[in-house]
Protein backbone atom coordinates (compact mmCIF):
# COMPACT_ATOMS: atom_id res chain seq x y z
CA UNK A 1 0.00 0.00 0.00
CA UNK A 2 1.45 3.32 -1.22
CA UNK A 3 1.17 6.56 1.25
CA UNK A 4 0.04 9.66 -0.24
CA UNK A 5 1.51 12.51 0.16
CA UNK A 6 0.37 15.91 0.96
CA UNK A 7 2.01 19.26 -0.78
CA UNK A 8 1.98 21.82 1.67
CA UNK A 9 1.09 25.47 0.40
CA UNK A 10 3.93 26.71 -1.71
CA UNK A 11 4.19 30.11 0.97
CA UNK A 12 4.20 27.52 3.89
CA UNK A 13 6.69 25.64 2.03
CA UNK A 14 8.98 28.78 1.84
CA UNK A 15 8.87 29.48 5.06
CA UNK A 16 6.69 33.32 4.31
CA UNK A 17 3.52 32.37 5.34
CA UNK A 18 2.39 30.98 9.52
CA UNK A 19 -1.25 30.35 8.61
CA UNK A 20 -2.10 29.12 11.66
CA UNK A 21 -1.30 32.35 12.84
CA UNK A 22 -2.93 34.51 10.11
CA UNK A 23 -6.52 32.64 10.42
CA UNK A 24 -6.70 33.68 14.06
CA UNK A 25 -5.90 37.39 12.64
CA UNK A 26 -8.54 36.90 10.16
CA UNK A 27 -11.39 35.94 12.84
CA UNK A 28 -10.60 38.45 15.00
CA UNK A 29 -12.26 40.80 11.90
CA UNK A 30 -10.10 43.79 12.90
CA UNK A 31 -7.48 45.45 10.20
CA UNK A 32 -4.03 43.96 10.43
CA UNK A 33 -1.02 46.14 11.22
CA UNK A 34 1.39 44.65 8.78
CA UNK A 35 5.34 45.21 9.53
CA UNK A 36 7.91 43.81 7.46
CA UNK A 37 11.49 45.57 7.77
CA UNK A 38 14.54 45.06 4.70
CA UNK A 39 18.45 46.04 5.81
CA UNK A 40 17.38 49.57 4.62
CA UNK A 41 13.89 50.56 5.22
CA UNK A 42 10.33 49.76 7.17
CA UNK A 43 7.58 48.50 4.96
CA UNK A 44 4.20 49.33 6.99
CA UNK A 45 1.01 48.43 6.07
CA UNK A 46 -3.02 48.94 7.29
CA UNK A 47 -4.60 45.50 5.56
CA UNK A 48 -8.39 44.51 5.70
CA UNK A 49 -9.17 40.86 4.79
CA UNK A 50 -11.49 40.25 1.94
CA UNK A 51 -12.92 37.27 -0.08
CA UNK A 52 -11.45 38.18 -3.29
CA UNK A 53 -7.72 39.23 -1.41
CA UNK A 54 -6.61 41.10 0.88
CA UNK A 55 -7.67 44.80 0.92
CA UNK A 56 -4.82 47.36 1.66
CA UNK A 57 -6.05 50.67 3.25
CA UNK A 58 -3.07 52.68 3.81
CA UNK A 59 0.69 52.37 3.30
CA UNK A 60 3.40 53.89 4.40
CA UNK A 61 7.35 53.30 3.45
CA UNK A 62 9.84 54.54 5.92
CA UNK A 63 12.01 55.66 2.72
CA UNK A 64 8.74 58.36 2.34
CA UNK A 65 10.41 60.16 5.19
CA UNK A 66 13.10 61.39 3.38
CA UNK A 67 10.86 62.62 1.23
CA UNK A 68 9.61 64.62 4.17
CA UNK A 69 12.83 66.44 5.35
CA UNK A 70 14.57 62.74 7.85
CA UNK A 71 18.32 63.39 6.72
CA UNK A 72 19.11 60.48 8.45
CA UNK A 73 18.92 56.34 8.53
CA UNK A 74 15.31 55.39 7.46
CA UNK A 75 15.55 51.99 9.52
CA UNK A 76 16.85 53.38 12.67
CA UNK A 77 14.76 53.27 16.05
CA UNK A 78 13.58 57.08 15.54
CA UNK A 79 12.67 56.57 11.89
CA UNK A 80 10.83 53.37 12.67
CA UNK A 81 8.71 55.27 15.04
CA UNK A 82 7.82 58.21 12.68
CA UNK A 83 6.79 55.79 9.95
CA UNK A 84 4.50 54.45 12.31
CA UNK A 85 3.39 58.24 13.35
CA UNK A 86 2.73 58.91 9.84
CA UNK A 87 1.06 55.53 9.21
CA UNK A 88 -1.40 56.20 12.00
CA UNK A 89 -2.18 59.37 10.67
CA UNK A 90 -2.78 58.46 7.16
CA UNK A 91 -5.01 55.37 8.82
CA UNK A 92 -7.15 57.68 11.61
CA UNK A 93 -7.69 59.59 7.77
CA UNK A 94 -9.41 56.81 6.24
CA UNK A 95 -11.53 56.45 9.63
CA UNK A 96 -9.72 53.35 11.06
CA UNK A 97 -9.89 53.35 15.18
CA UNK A 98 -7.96 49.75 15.88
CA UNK A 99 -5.59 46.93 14.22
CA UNK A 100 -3.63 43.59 15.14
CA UNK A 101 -0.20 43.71 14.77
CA UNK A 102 0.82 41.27 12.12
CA UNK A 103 4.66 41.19 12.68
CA UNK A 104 4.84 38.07 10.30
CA UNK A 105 7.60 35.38 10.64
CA UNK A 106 10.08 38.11 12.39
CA UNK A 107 10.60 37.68 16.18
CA UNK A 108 8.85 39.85 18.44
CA UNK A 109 11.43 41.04 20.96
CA UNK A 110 10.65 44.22 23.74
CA UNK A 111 11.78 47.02 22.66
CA UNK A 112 12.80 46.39 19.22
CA UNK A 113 11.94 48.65 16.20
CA UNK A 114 9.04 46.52 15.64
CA UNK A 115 7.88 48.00 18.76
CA UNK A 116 9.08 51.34 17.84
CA UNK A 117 6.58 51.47 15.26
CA UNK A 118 3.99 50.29 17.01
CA UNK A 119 4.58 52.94 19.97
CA UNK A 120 4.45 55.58 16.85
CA UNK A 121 1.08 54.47 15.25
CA UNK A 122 -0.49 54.06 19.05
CA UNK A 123 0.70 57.77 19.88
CA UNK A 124 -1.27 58.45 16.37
CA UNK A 125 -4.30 57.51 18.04
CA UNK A 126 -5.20 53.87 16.79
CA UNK A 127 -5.39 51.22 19.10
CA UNK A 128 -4.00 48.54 19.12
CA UNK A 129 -3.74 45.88 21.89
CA UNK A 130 -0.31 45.22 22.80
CA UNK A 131 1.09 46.17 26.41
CA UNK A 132 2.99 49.46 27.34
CA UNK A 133 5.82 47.14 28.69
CA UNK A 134 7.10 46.33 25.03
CA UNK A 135 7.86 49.63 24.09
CA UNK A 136 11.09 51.27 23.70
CA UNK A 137 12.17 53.21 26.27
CA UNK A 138 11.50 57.45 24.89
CA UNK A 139 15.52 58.33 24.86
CA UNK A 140 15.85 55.29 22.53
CA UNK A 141 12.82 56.45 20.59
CA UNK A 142 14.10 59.85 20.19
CA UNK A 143 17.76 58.46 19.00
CA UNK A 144 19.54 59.61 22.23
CA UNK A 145 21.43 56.21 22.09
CA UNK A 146 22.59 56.86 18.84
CA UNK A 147 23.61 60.46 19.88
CA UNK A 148 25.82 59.16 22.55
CA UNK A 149 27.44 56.34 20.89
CA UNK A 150 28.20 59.24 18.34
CA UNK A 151 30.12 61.18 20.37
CA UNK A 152 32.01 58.37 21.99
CA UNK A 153 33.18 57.16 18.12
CA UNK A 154 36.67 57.86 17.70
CA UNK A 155 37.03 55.49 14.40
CA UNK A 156 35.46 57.28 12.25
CA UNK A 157 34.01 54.56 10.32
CA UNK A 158 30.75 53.47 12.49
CA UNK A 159 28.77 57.16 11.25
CA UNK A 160 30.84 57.53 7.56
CA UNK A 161 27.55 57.94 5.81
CA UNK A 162 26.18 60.21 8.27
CA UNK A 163 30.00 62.38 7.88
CA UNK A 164 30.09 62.64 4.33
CA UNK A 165 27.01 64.34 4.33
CA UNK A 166 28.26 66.57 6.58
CA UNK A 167 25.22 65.23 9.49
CA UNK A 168 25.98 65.74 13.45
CA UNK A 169 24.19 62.89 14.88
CA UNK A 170 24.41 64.31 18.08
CA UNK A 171 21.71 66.73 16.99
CA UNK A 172 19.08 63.51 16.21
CA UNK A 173 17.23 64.43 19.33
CA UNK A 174 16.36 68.11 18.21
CA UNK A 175 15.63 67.08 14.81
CA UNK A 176 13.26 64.16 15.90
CA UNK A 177 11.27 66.26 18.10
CA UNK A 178 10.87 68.84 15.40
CA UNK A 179 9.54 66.16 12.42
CA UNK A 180 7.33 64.56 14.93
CA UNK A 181 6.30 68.51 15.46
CA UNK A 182 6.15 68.50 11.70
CA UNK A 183 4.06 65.40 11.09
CA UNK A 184 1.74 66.03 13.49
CA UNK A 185 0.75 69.50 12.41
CA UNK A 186 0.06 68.08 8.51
């Protein structure tokens, strides 16, 4: 007698897709807070589920704020929480009050810049239900780690991007609190 064997979905195969995971989001009936990061930017995304495929309601890249006047790393703790600032904006726009966060296949860890942009799209004004406890701590949020470390770098070589354009990272804090000024008064 000959087993059969079962092919597993081709995005379970590949290791992109938990679907265990993603038909509990889908029950719940509440917009998904998608995050997906790359070694250079934040990918954010508001998703509703439909029949036909998934419905995307607003989008945000975290390249967009350079668009906006952010000088410096777009995947850096600060940046990550901006995105999320300007996500939750664009989202409370298009009359959304809550989402799940759908972190995908990354690990959630405390404090990370996961978290970073959830603490951003929460101080927006949408809920959604994770504890306070996760959250970065707000000198991390506002870069004040990387304006220390910046000042203690005698190399040279850790901030070279940030030096060649001629960038004092020391200033991060003053800039961060004037684009979150900035984004909030658009």
């Amino acid at each position: 007698m000959r087993s059969r064997l079962t092919v597993q979905y081709r995005r379970k195969r590949e290791g992109r897709t938990n679907y265990k995971k993603r038909l509990i989001y889908l029950k719940s009936k509440t917009p998904r807070l998608v995050v997906r990061r790359t070694n250079k930017q934040l990918l954010l995304q508001i998703i509703e589920y439909a029949a036909d495929g998934d419905k995307i309601i607003c989008s945000v890249n975290s390249g967009a704020l350079k668009k906006m006047g952010w000088q410096y790393s777009c995947n850096n703790m600060p940046a990550c929480y901006l995105a999320g600032l300007v996500l939750g904006k664009k989202a409370k726009a298009k009359h959304v009050k809550e989402a799940i966060l759908d972190a995908g296949l990354q690990t959630h860890v405390p404090g990370s810049r996961i978290y970073a942009t959830v603490k951003g799209v929460v101080d927006s004004g949408i809920m959604v239900p994770v504890s306070a406890e996760v959250f970065p701590s707000n000198e991390r949020l506002s870069g004040s780690h990387i304006a220390s470390y910046y000042s203690l770098d005698k190399s040279n070589t850790q901030f070279s991007t940030y030096r060649a354009k001629k960038l004092d990272a020391a200033k991060m804090n003053k800039d961060f609190e004037e684009f979150k000024k900035k984004i909030a008064s658009n």
